[in-house]
Protein backbone atom coordinates (compact mmCIF):
# COMPACT_ATOMS: atom_id res chain seq x y z
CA UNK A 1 0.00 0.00 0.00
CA UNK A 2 1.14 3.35 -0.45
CA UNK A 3 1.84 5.09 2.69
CA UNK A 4 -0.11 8.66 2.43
CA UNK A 5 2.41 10.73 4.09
CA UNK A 6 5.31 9.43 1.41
CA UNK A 7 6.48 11.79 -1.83
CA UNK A 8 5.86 10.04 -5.44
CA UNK A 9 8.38 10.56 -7.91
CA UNK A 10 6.69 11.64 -11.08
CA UNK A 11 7.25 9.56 -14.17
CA UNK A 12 10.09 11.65 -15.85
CA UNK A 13 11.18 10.94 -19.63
CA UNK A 14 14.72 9.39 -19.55
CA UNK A 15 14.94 11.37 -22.80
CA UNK A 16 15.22 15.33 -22.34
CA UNK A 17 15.25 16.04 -26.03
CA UNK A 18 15.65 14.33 -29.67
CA UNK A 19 17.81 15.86 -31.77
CA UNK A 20 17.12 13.42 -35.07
CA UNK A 21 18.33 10.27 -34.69
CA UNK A 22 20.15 11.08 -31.34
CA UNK A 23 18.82 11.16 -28.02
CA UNK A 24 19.89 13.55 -25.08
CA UNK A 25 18.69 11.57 -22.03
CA UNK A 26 19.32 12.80 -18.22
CA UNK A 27 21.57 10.36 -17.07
CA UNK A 28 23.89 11.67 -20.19
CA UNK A 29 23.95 15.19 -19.24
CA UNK A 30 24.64 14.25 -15.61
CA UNK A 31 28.23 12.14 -16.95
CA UNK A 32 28.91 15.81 -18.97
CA UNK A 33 28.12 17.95 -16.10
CA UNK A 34 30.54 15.80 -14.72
CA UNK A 35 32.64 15.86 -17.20
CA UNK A 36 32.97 19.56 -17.65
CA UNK A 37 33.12 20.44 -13.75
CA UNK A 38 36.51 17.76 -13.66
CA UNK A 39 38.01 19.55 -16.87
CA UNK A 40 37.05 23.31 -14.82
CA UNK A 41 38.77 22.00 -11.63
CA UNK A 42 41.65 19.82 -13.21
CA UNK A 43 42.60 23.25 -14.86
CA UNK A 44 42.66 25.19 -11.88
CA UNK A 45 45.26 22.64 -10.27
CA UNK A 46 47.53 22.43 -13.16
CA UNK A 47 47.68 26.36 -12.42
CA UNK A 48 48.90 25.37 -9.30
CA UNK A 49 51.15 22.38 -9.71
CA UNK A 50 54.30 22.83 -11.88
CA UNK A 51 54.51 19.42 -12.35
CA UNK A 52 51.48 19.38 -14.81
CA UNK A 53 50.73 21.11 -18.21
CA UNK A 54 47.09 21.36 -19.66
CA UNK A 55 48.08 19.12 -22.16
CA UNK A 56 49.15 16.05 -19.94
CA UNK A 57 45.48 16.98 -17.87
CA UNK A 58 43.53 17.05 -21.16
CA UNK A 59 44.94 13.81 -22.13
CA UNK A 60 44.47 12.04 -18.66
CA UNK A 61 40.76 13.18 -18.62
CA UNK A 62 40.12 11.83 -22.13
CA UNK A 63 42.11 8.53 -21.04
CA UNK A 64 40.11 8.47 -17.89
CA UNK A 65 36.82 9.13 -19.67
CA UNK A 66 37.53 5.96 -21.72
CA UNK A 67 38.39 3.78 -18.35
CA UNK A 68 34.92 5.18 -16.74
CA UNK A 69 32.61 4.14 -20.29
CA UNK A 70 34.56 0.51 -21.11
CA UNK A 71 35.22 -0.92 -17.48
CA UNK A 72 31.93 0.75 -16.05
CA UNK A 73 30.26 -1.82 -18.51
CA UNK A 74 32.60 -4.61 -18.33
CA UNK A 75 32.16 -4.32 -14.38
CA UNK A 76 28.85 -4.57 -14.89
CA UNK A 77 28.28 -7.20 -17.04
CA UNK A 78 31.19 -9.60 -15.17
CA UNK A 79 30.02 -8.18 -11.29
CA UNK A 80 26.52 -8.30 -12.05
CA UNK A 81 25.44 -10.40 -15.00
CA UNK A 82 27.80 -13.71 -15.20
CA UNK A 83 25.12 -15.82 -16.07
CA UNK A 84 23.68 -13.65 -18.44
CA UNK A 85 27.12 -12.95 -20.22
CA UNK A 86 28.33 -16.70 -20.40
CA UNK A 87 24.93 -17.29 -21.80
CA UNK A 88 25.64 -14.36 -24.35
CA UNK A 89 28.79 -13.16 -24.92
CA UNK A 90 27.51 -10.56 -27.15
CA UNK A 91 25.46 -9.15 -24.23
CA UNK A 92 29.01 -7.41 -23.37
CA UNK A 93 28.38 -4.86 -26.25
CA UNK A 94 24.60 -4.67 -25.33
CA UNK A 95 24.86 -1.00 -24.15
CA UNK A 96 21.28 0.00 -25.17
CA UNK A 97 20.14 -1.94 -22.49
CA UNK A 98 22.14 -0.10 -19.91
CA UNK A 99 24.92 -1.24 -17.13
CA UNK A 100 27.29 0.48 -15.55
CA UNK A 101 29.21 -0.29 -12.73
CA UNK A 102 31.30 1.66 -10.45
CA UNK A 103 33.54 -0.65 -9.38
CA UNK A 104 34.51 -1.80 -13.11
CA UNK A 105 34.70 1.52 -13.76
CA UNK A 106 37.01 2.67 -10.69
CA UNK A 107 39.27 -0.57 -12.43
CA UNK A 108 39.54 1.28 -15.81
CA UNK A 109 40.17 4.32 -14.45
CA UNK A 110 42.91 2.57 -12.22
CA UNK A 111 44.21 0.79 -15.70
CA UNK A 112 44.62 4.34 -18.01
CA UNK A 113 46.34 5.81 -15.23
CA UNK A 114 48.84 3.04 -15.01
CA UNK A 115 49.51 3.56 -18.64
CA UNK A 116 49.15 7.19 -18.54
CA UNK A 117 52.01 7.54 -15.93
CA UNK A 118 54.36 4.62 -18.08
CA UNK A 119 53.68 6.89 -21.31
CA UNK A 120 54.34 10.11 -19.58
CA UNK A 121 57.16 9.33 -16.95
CA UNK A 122 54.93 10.37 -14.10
CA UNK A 123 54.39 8.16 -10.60
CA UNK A 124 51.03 5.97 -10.74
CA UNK A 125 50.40 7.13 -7.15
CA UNK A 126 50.56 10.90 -8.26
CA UNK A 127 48.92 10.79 -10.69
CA UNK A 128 45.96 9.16 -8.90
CA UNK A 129 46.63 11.89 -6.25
CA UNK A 130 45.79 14.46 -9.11
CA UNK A 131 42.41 12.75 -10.83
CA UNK A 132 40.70 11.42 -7.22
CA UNK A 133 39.51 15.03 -6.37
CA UNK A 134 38.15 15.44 -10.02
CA UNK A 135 35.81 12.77 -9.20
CA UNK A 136 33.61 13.13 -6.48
CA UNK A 137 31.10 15.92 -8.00
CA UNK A 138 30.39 13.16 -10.88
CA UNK A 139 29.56 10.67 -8.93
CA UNK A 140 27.39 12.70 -7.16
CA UNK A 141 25.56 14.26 -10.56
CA UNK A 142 25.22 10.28 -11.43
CA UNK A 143 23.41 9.59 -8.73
CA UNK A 144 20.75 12.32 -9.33
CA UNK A 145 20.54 10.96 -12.64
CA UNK A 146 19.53 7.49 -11.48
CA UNK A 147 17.50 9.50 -8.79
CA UNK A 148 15.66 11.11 -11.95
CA UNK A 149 15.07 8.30 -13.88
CA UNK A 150 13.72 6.52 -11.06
CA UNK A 151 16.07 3.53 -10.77
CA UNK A 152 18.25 2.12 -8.53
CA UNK A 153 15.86 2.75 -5.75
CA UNK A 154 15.96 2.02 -1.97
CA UNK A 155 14.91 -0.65 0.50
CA UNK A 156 10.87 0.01 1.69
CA UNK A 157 10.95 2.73 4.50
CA UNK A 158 8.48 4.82 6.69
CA UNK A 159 10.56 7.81 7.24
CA UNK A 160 9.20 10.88 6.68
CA UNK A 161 11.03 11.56 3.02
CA UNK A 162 10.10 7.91 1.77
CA UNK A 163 9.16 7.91 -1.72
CA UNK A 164 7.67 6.21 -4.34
CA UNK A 165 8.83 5.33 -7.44
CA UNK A 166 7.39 4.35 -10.16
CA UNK A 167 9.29 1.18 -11.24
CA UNK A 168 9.72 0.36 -7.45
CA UNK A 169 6.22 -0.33 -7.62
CA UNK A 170 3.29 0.96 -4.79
CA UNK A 171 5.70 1.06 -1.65
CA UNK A 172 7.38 3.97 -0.14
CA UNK A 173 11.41 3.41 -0.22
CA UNK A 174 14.50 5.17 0.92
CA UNK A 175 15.28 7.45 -1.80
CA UNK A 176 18.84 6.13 -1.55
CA UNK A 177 19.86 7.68 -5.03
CA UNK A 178 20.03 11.00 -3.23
CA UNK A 179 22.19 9.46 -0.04
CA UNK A 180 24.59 8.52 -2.10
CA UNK A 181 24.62 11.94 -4.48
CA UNK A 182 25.25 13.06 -0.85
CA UNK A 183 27.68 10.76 0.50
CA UNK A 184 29.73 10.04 -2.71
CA UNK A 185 29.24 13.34 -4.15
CA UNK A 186 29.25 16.64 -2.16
CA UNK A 187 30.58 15.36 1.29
CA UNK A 188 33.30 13.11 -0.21
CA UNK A 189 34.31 16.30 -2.90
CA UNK A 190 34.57 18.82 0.76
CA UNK A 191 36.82 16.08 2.63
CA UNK A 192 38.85 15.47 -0.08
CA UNK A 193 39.48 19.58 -1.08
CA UNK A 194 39.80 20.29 2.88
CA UNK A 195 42.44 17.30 2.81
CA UNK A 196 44.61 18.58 -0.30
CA UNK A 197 44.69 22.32 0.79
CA UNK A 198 48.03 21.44 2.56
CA UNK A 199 50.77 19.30 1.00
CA UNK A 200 50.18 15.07 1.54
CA UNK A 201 52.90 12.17 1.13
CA UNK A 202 52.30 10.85 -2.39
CA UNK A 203 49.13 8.15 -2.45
CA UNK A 204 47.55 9.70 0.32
CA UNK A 205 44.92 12.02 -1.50
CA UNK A 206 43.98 8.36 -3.59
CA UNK A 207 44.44 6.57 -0.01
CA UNK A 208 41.65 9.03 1.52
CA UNK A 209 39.39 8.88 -1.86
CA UNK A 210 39.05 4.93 -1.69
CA UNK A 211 38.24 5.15 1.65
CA UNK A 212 35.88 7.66 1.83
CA UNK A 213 34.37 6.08 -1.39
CA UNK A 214 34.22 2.67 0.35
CA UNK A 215 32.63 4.18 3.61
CA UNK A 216 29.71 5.64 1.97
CA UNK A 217 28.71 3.40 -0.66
CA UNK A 218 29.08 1.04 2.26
CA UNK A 219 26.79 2.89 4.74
CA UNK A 220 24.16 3.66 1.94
CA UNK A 221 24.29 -0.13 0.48
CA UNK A 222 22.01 -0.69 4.07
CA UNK A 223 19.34 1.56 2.50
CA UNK A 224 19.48 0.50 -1.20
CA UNK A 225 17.75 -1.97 -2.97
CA UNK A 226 19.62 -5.10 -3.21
CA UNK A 227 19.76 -6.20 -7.10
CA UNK A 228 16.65 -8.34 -7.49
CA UNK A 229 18.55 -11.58 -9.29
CA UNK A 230 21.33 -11.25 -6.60
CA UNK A 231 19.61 -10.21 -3.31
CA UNK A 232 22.33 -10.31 -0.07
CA UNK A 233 25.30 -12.37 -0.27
CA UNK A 234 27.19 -13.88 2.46
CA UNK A 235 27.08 -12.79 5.43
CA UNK A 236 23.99 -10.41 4.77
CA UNK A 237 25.81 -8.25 2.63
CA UNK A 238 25.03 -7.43 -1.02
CA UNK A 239 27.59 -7.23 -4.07
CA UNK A 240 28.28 -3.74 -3.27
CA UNK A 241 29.19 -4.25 -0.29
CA UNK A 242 31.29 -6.79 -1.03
CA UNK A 243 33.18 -4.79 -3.86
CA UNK A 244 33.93 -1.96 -1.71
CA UNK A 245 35.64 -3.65 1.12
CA UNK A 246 38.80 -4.59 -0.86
CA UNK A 247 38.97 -0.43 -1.64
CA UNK A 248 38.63 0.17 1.88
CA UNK A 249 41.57 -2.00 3.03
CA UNK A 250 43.36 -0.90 -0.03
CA UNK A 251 42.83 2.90 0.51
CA UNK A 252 43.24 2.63 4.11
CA UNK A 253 46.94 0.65 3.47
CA UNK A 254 48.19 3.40 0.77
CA UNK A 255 47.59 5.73 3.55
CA UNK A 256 50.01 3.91 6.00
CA UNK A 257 52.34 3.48 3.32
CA UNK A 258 52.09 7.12 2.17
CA UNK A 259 52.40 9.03 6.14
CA UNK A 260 55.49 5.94 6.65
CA UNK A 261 57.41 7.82 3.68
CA UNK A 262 57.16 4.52 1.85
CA UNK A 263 56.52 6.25 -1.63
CA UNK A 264 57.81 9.35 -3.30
CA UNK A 265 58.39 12.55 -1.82
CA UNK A 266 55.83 15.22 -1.13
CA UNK A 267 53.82 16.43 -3.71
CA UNK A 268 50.90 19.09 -3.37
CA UNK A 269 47.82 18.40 -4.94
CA UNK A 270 45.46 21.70 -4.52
């Protein structure tokens, strides 16, 4: 039953406009908001750090942008859709029927800056330093996207801001779309610019990002709709769950490493 104090989404067009045979859908616009804001800020720091030249950033965000799109879907279809995938291998290239996945996406993004930092002579853990800030304010404009197109809802709820949405069927649910725009977005974005206004041991801006990352995706995974074909895993915990505790434990060890002096010197990301 629907609860009468609860807020119903309405039933929002995925698609904002058609342009011809191309479609400009909300979710899109939310990965170029992104997209822009990272290119607006990762300019500002190169102003700041001689160790970077608008060129190098231009071509790390492009290389980046390419991680994000391939291993967002390959993370997808191999984290969330085995079956599916070994049933149809061609379901890998199936992008009209949507898929992404941050975690195979975070692994792409970890794989071009590997090879960005062999091809320009830079150190992996600086350069991660430099993008993790970038990133934030994305995630957080993807999550109002979902939050829009009404998917990716929460668990049932009867707190006052429970909503209903329309593919979620009659019940009110945590509108958990918006925690984590919170969470992963704005909150994670402040830490991590209060944290790089001084000078940190190289790895421990990336250290702090996978770890504040891995805290709230964690903490909101309690209020989100488990996927319907996976439901909890072991131990009560969903896949989500599951794939952020290994970037916990890694962020939280790149921070040891990084205040030890294990890595390279100083370097100020601002």
């Amino acid at each position: 039953m629907i609860q009468q104090q609860a807020w119903v989404l309405p039933q929002i067009d995925p698609v904002i406009v058609s342009l011809g045979p191309v479609d400009i859908r909300w979710y899109g616009l939310m990965y170029l908001l992104g997209l822009a804001f990272a290119f607006w800020y990762g300019n500002r720091q190169v102003k700041r750090d001689p160790n970077w030249t608008s060129e190098q950033f231009s071509d790390l965000l492009f290389w980046c942008f390419l991680g994000v799109v391939i291993g967002g879907r390959v993370g997808y279809v191999l984290f969330y859709q085995f079956p599916r995938f070994l049933e149809n291998p061609l379901y890998l290239f199936d992008i009209t029927s949507g898929g992404m996945s941050f975690h195979g996406g975070l692994l792409g993004v970890i794989a071009t800056i590997i090879i960005f930092a062999r091809v320009k002579a830079k150190a992996i853990l600086a350069v991660g330093d430099f993008i993790a800030p970038l990133v934030p304010v994305g995630l957080g404009l993807g999550r109002i996207g979902n939050f829009i197109n009404g998917e990716l809802w929460g668990r049932p709820a009867d707190v006052p801001w429970a909503m209903v949405f329309p593919s979620g069927g009659p019940v009110a649910r945590h509108p958990s779309q918006l925690y984590e725009a919170g969470l992963e977005g704005l909150l994670l974005f402040f830490v991590l610019w209060l944290f790089t206004r001084k000078p940190r041991p190289t790895g421990a801006v990336g250290g702090l990002f996978l770890i504040g990352y891995g805290a709230a995706r964690f903490t909101v995974e309690f209020f989100r709709e488990p996927d319907e074909h996976l439901g909890l895993l072991s131990l009560g915990m969903s896949m989500g769950q599951w794939l952020t505790v290994p970037m916990i434990l890694v962020g939280v060890v790149l921070m040891v490493l990084a205040y030890q002096g294990r890595f390279q010197s100083k370097v100020k990301v601002k």
